[in-house]
C-alpha atoms as a PDB file:
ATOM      1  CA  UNK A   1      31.044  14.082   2.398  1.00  0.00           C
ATOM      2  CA  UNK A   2      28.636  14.131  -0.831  1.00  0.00           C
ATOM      3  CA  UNK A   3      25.264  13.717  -0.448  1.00  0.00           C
ATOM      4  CA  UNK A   4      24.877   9.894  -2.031  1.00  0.00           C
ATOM      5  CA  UNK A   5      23.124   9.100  -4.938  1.00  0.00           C
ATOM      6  CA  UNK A   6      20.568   6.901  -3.055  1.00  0.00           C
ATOM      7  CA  UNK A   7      19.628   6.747   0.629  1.00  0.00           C
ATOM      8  CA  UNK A   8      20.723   2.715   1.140  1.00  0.00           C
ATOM      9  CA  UNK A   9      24.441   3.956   0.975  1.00  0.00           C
ATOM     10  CA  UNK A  10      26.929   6.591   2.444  1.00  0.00           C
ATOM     11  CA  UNK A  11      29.579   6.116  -0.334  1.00  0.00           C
ATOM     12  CA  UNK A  12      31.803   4.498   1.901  1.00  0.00           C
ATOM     13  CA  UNK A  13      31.755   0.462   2.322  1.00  0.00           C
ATOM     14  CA  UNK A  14      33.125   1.106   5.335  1.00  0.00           C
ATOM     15  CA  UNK A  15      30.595   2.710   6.780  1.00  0.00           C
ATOM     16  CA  UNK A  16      27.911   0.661   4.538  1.00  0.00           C
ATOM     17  CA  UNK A  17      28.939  -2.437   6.541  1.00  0.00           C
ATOM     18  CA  UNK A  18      28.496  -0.592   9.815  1.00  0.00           C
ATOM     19  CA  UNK A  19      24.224  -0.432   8.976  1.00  0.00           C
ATOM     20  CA  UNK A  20      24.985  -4.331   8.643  1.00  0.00           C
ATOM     21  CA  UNK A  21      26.308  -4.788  11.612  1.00  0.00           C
ATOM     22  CA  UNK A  22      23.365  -2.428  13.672  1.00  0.00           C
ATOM     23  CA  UNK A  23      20.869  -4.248  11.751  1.00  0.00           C
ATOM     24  CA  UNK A  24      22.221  -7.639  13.354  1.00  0.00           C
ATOM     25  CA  UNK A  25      22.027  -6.073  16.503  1.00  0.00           C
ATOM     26  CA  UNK A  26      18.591  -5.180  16.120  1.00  0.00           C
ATOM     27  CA  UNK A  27      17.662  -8.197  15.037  1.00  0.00           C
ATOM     28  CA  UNK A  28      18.976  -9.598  18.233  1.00  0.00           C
ATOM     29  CA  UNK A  29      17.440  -7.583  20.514  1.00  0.00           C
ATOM     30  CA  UNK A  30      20.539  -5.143  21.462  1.00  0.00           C
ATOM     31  CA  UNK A  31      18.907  -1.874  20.455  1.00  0.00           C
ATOM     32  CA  UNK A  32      21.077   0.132  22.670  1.00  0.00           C
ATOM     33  CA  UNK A  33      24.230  -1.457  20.840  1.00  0.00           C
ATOM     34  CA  UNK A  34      22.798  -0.966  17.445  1.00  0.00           C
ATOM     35  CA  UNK A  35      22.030   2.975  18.618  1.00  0.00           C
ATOM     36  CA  UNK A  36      25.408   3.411  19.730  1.00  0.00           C
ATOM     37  CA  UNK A  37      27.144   2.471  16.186  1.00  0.00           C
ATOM     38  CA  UNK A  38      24.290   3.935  14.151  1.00  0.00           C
ATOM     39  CA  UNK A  39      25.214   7.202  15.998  1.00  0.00           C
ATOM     40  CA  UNK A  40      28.793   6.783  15.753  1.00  0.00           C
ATOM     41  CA  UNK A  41      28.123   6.513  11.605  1.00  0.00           C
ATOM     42  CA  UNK A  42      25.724   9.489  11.283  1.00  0.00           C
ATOM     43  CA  UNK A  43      28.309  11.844  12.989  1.00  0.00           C
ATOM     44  CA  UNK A  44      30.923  10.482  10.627  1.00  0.00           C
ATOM     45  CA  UNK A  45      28.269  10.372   7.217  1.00  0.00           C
ATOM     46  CA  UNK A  46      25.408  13.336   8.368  1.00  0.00           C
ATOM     47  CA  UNK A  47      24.345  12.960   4.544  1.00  0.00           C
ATOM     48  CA  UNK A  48      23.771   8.746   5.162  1.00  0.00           C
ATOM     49  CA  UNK A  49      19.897   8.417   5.179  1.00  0.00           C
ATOM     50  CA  UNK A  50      19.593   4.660   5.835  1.00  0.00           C
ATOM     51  CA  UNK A  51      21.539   5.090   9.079  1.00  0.00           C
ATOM     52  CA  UNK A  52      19.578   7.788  10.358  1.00  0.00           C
ATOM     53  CA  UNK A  53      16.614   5.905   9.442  1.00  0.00           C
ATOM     54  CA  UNK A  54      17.904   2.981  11.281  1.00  0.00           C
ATOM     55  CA  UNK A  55      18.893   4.989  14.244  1.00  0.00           C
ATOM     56  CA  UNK A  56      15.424   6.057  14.353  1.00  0.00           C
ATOM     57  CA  UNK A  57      14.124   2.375  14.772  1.00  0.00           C
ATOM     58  CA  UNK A  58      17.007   1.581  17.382  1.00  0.00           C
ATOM     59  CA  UNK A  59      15.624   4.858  19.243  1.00  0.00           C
ATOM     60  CA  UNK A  60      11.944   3.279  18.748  1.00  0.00           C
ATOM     61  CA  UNK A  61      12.939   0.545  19.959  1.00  0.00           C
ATOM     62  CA  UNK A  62      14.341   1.745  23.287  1.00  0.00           C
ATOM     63  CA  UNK A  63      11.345   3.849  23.967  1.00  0.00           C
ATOM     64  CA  UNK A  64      12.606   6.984  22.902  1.00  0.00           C
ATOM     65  CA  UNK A  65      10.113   8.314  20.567  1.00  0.00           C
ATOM     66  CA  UNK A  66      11.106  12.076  20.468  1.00  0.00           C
ATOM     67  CA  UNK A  67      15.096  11.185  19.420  1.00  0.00           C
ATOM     68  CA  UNK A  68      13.151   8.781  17.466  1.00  0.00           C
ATOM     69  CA  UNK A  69      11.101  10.948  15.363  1.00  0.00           C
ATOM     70  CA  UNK A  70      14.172  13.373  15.008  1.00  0.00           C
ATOM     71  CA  UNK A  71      16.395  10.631  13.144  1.00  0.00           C
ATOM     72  CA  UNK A  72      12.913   9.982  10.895  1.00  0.00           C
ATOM     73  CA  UNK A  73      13.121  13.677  10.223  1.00  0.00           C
ATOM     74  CA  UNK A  74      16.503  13.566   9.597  1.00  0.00           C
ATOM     75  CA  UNK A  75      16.235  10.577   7.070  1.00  0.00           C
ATOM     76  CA  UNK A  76      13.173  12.395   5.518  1.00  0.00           C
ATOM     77  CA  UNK A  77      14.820  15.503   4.927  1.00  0.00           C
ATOM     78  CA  UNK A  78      17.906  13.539   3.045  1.00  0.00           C
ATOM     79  CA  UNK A  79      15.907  11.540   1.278  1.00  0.00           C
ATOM     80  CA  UNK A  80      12.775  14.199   0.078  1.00  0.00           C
ATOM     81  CA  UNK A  81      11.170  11.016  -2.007  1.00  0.00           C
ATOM     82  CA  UNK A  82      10.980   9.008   1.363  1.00  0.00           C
ATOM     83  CA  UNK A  83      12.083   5.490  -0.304  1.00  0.00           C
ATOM     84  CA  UNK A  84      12.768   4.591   3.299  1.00  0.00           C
ATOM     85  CA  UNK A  85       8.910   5.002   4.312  1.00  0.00           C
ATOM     86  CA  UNK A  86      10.325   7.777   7.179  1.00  0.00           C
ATOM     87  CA  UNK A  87       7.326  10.034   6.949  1.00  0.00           C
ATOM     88  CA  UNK A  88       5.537   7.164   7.942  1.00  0.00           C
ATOM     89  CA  UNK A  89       7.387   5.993  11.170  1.00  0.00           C
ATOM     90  CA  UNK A  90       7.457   9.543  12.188  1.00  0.00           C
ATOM     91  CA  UNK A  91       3.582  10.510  11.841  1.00  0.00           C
ATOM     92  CA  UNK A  92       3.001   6.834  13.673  1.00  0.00           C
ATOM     93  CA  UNK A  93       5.376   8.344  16.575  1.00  0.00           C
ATOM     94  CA  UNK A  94       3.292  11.422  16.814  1.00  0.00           C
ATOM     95  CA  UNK A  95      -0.322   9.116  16.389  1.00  0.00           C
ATOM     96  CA  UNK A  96      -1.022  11.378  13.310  1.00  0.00           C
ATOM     97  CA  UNK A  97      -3.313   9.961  10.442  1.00  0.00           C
ATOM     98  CA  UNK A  98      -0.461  10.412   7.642  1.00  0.00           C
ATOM     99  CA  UNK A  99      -2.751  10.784   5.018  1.00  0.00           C
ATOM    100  CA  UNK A 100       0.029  11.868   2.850  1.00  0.00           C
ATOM    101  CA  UNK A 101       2.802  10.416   4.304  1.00  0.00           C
ATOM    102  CA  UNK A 102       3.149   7.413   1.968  1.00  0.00           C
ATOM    103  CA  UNK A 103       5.138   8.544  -0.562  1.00  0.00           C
ATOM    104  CA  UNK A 104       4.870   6.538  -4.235  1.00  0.00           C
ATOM    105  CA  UNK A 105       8.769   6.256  -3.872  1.00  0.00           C
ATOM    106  CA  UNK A 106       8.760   4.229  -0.765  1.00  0.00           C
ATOM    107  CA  UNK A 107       6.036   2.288  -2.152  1.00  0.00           C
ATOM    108  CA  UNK A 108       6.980   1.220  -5.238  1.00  0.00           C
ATOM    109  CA  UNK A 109      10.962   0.526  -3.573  1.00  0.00           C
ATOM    110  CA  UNK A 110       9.358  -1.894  -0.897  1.00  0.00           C
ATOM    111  CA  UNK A 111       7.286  -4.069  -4.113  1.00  0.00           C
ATOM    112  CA  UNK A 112      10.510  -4.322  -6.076  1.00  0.00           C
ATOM    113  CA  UNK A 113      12.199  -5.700  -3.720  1.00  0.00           C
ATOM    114  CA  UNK A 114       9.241  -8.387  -2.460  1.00  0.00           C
ATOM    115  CA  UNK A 115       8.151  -8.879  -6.290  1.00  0.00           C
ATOM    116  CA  UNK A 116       9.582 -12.294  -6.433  1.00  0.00           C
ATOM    117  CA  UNK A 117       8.347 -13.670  -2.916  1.00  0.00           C
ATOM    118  CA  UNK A 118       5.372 -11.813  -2.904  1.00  0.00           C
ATOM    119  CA  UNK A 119       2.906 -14.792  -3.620  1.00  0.00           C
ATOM    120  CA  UNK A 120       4.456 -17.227  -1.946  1.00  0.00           C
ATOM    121  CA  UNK A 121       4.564 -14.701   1.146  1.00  0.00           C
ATOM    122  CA  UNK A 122       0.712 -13.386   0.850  1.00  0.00           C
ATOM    123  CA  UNK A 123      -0.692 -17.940   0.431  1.00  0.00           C
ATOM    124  CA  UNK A 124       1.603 -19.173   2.325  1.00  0.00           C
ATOM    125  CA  UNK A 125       2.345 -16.777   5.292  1.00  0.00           C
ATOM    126  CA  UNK A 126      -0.106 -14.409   5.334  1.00  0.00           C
ATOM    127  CA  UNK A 127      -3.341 -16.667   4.476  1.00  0.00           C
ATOM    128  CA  UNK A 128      -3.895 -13.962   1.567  1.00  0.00           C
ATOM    129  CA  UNK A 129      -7.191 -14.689   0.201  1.00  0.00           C
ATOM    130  CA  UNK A 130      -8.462 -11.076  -1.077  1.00  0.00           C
ATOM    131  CA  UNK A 131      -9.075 -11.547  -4.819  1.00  0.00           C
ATOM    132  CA  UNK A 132     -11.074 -14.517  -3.847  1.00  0.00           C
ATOM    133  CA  UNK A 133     -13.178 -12.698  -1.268  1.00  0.00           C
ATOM    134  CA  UNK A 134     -13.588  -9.767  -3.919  1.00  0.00           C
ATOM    135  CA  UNK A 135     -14.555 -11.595  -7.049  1.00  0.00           C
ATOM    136  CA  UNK A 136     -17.115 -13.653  -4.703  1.00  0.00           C
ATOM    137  CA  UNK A 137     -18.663  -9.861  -3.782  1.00  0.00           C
ATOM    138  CA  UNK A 138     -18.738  -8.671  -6.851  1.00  0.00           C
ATOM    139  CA  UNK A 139     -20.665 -11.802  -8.148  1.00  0.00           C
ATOM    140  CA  UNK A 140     -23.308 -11.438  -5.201  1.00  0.00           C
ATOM    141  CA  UNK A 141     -23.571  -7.716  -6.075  1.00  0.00           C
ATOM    142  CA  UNK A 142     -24.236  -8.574 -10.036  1.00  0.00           C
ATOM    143  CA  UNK A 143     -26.908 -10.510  -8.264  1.00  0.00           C
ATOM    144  CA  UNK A 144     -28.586  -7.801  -6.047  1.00  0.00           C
ATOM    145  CA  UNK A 145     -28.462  -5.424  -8.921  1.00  0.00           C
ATOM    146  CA  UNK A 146     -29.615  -7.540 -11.600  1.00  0.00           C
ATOM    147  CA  UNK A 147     -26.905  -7.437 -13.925  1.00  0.00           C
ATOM    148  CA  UNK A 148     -25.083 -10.073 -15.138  1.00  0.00           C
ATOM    149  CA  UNK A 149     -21.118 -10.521 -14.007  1.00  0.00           C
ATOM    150  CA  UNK A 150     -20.106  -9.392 -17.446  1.00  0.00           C
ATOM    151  CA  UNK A 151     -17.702  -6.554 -17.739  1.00  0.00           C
ATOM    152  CA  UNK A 152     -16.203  -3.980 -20.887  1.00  0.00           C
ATOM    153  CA  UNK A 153     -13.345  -2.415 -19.548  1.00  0.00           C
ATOM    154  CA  UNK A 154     -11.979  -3.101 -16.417  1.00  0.00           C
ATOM    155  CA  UNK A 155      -9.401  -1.398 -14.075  1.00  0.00           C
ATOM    156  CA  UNK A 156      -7.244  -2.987 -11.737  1.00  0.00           C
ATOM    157  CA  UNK A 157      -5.591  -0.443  -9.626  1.00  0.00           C
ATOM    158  CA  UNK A 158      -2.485  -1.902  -7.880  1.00  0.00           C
ATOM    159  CA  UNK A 159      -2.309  -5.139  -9.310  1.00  0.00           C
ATOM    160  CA  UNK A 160       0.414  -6.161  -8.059  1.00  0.00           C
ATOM    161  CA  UNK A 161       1.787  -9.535  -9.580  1.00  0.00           C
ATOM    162  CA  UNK A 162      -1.696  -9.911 -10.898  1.00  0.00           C
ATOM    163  CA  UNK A 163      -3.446 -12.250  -8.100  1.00  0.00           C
ATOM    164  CA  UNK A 164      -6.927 -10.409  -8.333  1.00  0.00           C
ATOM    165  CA  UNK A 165      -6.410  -9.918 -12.456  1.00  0.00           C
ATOM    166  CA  UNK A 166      -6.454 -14.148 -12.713  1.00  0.00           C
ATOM    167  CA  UNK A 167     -10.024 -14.327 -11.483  1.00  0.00           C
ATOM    168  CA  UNK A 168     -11.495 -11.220 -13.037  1.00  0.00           C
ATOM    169  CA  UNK A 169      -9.785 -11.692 -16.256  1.00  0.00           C
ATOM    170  CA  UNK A 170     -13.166 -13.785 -17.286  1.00  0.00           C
ATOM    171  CA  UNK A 171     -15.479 -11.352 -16.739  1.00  0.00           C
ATOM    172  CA  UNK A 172     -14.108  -8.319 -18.630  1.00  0.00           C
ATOM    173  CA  UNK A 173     -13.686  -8.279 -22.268  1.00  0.00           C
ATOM    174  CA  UNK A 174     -10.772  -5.778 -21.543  1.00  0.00           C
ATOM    175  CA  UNK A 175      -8.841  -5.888 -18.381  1.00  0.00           C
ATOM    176  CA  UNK A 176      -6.264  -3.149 -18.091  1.00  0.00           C
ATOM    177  CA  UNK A 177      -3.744  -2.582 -14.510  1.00  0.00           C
ATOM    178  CA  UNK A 178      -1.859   0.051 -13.149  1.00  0.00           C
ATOM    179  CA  UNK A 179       0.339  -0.543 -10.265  1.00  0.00           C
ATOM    180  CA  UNK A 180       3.621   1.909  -8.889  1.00  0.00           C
ATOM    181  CA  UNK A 181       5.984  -1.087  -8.873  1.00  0.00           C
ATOM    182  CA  UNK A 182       7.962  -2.520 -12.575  1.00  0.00           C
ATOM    183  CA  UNK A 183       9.392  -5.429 -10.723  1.00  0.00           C
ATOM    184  CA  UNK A 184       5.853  -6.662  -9.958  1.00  0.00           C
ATOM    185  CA  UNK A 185       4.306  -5.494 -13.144  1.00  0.00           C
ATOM    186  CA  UNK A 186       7.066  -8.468 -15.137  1.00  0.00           C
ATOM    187  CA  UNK A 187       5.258 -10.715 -12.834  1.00  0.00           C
ATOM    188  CA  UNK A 188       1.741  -9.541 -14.233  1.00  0.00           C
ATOM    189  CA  UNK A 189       3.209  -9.349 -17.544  1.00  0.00           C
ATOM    190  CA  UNK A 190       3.674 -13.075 -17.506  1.00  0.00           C
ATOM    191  CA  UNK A 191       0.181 -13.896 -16.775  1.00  0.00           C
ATOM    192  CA  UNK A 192      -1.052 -13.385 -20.203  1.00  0.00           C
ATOM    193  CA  UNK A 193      -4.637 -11.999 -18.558  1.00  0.00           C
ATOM    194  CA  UNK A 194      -3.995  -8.178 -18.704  1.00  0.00           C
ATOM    195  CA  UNK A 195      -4.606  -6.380 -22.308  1.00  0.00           C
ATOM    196  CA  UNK A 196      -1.971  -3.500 -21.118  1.00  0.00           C
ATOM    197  CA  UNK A 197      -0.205  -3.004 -18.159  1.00  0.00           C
ATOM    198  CA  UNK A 198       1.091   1.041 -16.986  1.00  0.00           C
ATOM    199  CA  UNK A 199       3.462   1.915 -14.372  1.00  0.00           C
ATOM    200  CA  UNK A 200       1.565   4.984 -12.226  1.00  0.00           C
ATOM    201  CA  UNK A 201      -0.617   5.937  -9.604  1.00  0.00           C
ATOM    202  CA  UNK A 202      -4.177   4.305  -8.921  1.00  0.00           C
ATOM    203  CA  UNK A 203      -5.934   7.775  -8.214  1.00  0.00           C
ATOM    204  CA  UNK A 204      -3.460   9.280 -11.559  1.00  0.00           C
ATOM    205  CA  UNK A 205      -4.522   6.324 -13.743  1.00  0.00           C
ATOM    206  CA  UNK A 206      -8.223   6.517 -13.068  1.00  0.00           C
ATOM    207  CA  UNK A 207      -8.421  10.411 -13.970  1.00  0.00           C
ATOM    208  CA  UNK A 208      -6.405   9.135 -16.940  1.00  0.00           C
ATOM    209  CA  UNK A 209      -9.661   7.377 -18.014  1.00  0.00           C
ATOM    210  CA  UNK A 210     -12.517   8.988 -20.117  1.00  0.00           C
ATOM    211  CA  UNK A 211     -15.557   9.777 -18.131  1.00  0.00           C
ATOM    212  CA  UNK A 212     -18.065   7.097 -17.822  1.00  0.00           C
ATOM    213  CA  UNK A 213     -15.304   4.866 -19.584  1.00  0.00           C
ATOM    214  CA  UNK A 214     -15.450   1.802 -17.193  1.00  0.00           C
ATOM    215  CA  UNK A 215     -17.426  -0.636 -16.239  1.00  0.00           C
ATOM    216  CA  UNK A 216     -15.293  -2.338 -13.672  1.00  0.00           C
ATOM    217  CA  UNK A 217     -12.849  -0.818 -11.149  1.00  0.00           C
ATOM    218  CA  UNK A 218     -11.033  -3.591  -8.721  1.00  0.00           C
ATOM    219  CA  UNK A 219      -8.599  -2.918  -5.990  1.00  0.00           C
ATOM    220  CA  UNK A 220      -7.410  -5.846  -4.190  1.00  0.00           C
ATOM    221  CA  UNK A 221      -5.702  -5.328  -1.252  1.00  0.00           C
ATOM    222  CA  UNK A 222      -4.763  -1.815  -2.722  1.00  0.00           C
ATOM    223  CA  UNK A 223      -6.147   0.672  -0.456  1.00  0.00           C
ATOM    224  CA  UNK A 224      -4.338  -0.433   2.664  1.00  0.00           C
ATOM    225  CA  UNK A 225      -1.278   2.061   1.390  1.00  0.00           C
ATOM    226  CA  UNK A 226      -3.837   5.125   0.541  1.00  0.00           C
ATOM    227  CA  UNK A 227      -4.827   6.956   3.670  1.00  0.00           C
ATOM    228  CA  UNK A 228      -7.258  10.332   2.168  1.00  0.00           C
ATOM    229  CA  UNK A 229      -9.669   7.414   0.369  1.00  0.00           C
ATOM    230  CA  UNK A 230     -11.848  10.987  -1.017  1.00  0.00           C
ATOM    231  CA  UNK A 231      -9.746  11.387  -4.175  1.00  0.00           C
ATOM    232  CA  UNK A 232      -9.233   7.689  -5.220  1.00  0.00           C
ATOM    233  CA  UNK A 233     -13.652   7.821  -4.610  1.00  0.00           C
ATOM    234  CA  UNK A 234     -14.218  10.880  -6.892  1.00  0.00           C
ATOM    235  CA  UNK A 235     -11.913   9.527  -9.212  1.00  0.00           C
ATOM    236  CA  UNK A 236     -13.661   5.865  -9.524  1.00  0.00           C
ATOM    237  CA  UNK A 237     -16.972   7.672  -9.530  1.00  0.00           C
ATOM    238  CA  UNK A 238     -16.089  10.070 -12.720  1.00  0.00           C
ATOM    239  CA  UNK A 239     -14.847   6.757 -14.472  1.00  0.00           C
ATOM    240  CA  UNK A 240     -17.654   4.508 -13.832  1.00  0.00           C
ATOM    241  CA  UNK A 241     -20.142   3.840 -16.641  1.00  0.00           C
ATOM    242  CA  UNK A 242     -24.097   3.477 -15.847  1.00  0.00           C
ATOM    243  CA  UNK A 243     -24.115  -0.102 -13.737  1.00  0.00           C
ATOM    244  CA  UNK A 244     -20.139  -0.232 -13.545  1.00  0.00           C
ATOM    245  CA  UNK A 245     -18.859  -1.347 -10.358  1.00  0.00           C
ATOM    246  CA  UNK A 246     -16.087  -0.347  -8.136  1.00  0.00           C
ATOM    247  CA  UNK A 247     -14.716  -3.771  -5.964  1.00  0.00           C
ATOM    248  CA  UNK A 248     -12.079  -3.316  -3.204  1.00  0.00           C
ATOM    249  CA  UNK A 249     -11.074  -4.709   0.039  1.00  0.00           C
ATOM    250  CA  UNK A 250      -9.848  -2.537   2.983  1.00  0.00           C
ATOM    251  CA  UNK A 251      -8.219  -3.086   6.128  1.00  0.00           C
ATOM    252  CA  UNK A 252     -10.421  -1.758   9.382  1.00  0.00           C
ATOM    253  CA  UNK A 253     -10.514  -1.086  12.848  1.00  0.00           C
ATOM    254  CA  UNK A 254     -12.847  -0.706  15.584  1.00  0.00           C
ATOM    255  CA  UNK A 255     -13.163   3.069  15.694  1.00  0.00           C
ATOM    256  CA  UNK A 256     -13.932   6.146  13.098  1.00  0.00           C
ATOM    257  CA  UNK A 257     -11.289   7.839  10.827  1.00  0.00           C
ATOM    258  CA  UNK A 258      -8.218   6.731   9.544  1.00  0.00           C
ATOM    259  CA  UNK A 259      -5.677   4.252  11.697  1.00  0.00           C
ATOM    260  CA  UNK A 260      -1.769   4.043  10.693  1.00  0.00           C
ATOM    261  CA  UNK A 261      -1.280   0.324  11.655  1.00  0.00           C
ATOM    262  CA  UNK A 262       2.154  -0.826  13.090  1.00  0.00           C
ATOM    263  CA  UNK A 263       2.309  -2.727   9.830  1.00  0.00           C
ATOM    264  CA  UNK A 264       2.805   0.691   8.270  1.00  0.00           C
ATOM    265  CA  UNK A 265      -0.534  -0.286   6.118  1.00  0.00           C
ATOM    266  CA  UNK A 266      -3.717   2.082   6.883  1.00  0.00           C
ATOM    267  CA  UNK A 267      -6.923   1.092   8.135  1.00  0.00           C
ATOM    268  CA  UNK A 268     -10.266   2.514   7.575  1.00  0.00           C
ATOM    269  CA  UNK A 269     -13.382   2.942  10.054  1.00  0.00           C
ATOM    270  CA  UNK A 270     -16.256   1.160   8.489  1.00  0.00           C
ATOM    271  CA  UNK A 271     -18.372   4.302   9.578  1.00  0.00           C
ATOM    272  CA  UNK A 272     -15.908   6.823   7.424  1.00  0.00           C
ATOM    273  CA  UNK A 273     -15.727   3.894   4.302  1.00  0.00           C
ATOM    274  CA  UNK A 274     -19.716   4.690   3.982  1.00  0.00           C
ATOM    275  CA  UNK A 275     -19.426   8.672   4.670  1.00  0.00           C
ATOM    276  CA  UNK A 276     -16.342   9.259   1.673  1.00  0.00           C
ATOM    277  CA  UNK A 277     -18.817   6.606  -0.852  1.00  0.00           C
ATOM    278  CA  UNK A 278     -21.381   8.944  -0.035  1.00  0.00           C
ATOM    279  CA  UNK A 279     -19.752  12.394  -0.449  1.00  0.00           C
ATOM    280  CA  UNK A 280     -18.284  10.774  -3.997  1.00  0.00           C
ATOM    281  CA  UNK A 281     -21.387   9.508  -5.135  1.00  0.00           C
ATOM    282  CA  UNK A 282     -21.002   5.995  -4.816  1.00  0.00           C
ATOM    283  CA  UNK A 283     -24.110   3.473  -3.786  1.00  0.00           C
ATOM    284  CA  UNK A 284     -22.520   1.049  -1.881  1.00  0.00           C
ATOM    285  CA  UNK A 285     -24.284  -2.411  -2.903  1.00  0.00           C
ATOM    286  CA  UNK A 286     -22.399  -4.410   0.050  1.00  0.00           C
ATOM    287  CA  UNK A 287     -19.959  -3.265   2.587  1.00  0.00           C
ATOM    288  CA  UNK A 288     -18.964  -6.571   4.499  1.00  0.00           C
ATOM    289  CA  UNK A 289     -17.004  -7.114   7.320  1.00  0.00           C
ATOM    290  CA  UNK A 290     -14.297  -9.855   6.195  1.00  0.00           C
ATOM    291  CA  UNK A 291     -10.542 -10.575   6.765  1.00  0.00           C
ATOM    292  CA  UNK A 292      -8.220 -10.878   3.569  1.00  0.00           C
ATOM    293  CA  UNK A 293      -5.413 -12.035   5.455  1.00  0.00           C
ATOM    294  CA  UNK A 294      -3.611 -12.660   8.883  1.00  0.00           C
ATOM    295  CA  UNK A 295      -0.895 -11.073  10.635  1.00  0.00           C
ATOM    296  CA  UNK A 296       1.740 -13.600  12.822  1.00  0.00           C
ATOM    297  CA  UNK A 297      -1.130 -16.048  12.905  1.00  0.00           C
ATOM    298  CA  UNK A 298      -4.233 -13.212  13.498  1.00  0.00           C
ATOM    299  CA  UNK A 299      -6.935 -12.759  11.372  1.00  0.00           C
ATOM    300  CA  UNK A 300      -6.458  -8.453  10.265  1.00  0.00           C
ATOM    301  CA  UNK A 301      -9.987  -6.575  10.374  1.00  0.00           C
ATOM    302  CA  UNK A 302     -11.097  -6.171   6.926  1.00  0.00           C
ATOM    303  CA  UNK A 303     -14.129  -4.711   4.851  1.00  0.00           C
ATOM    304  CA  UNK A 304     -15.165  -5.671   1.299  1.00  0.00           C
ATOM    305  CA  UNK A 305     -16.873  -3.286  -0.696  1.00  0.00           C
ATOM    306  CA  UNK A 306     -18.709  -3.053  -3.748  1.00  0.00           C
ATOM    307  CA  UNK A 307     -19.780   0.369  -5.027  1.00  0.00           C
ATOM    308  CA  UNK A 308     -21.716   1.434  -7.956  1.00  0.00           C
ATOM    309  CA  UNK A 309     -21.905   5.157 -10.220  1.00  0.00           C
ATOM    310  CA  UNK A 310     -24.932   6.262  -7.525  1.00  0.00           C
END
């Protein structure tokens, strides 16, 4: 068979309908009967990515982590860009950090397809309240600093449909965003509150910048998909003027280091937050413990952070 042009099909509708059909067996709790088919496809479409990937959660699923991790693999190794978020699942299976293992493909695929549920999900769901918790910080940090909350040019790295640009908006004479999805960039578009708006990387888009070039940085619930937080750091701290600011929420957990969460979003010790600020040469003005939003009904462990050029 050829290899497919993207990793969601095998070229034959046939076959297509069988990931269907395991899916609705997962979904009802028959892993072993979802296994069965998804292994029965693979043998007949080796090049079919999705269905290895699948077969990897049905594996999961029953317990099974090493067959598990070998259908990631599998999946990973069809599919080099990892639009199926395989690296992932697989470093999670072997309790690795995965600093790199979120690739900007898999990223950007999973936004375009929640773009236009995404707010709806994050208020209504989730009880997303991160650009509120943010702008709040950075107001209190103006404060403890002694500078008033007025911005130049302001970043907004990952801004999504544009929930954190609304509130900041006011206090920047410029507000540019960068964020790796189009579909939620439209959204943004429509706000009327950015003056441009770039498809790319948060770390690529602040070494973009000219040294010393901004006086506000903001990532709203941003972070959670960057596990090394060193470059993204350096990066912020070349940008920032003299009293520019760098606001951003994080998810945490109890320990050091870096934790992949089951949610497939990373979360940072509070201890290694204040360690990479320091190495960068960032002055942390707050570093508060606060949840940004809830997870089936559970408040997630969260930091907010406000950092200056130290």
């Amino acid at each position: 068979m050829a290899f497919p042009a993207h990793p969601s099909t095998s070229g034959d509708p046939v076959l297509d309908r069988r990931l269907d059909w395991a899916r609705a067996f997962l979904a009802e709790g028959d892993a072993a009967a979802a296994a069965d088919l998804l292994a029965e496809t693979v043998r007949a479409a080796p090049a079919f990515a999705a269905a290895w990937f699948l077969l990897g959660e049905a594996r999961e699923s029953l317990g099974d982590g090493a067959a598990a991790g070998d259908a990631y693999g599998r999946a990973l190794a069809l599919d080099p860009d990892d639009r199926l978020g395989a690296g992932l699942r697989r470093a999670r299976l072997g309790g690795e950090p995965a600093q790199g293992a979120m690739s900007a493909a898999y990223v950007r695929t999973l936004f375009d397809q929640y773009a236009d549920r995404f707010d709806a999900a994050l208020r209504e769901s989730l009880n997303y309240r991160g650009p509120e918790l943010l702008v709040e910080a950075t107001l209190r940090a103006c404060a403890a600093v002694g500078r008033e909350p007025a911005f130049g040019a302001a970043l907004d790295l990952g801004c999504g449909t544009g929930l954190a640009g609304v509130l900041f908006a006011p206090l920047a004479a410029r507000l540019e965003g960068v964020d790796l999805s189009p579909a939620m960039l439209e959204k943004a578009r429509a706000l009327g509150v950015y003056a441009r708006l770039e498809v790319g990387e948060m770390r690529a888009a602040l070494e973009a910048q000219a040294e010393a070039g901004l006086d506000l940085v903001l990532a709203a619930d941003a972070l959670c998909y960057v596990g090394d937080l060193a470059p993204i750091f350096r990066a912020a701290h070349r940008a920032l003027a003299a009293g520019g600011l760098f606001a951003f929420t994080l998810e945490t957990h109890g320990g050091d280091g870096v934790l992949l969460r089951e949610t497939l979003r990373f979360a940072h010790g509070e201890a290694h937050v204040r360690r990479l600020a320091a190495e960068a040469g960032l002055a942390l003005v707050a570093l508060e413990a606060a949840s940004t939003r809830s997870e089936k009904g559970v408040p997630v462990p969260g930091l907010v952070g406000v950092a200056g050029r130290g």
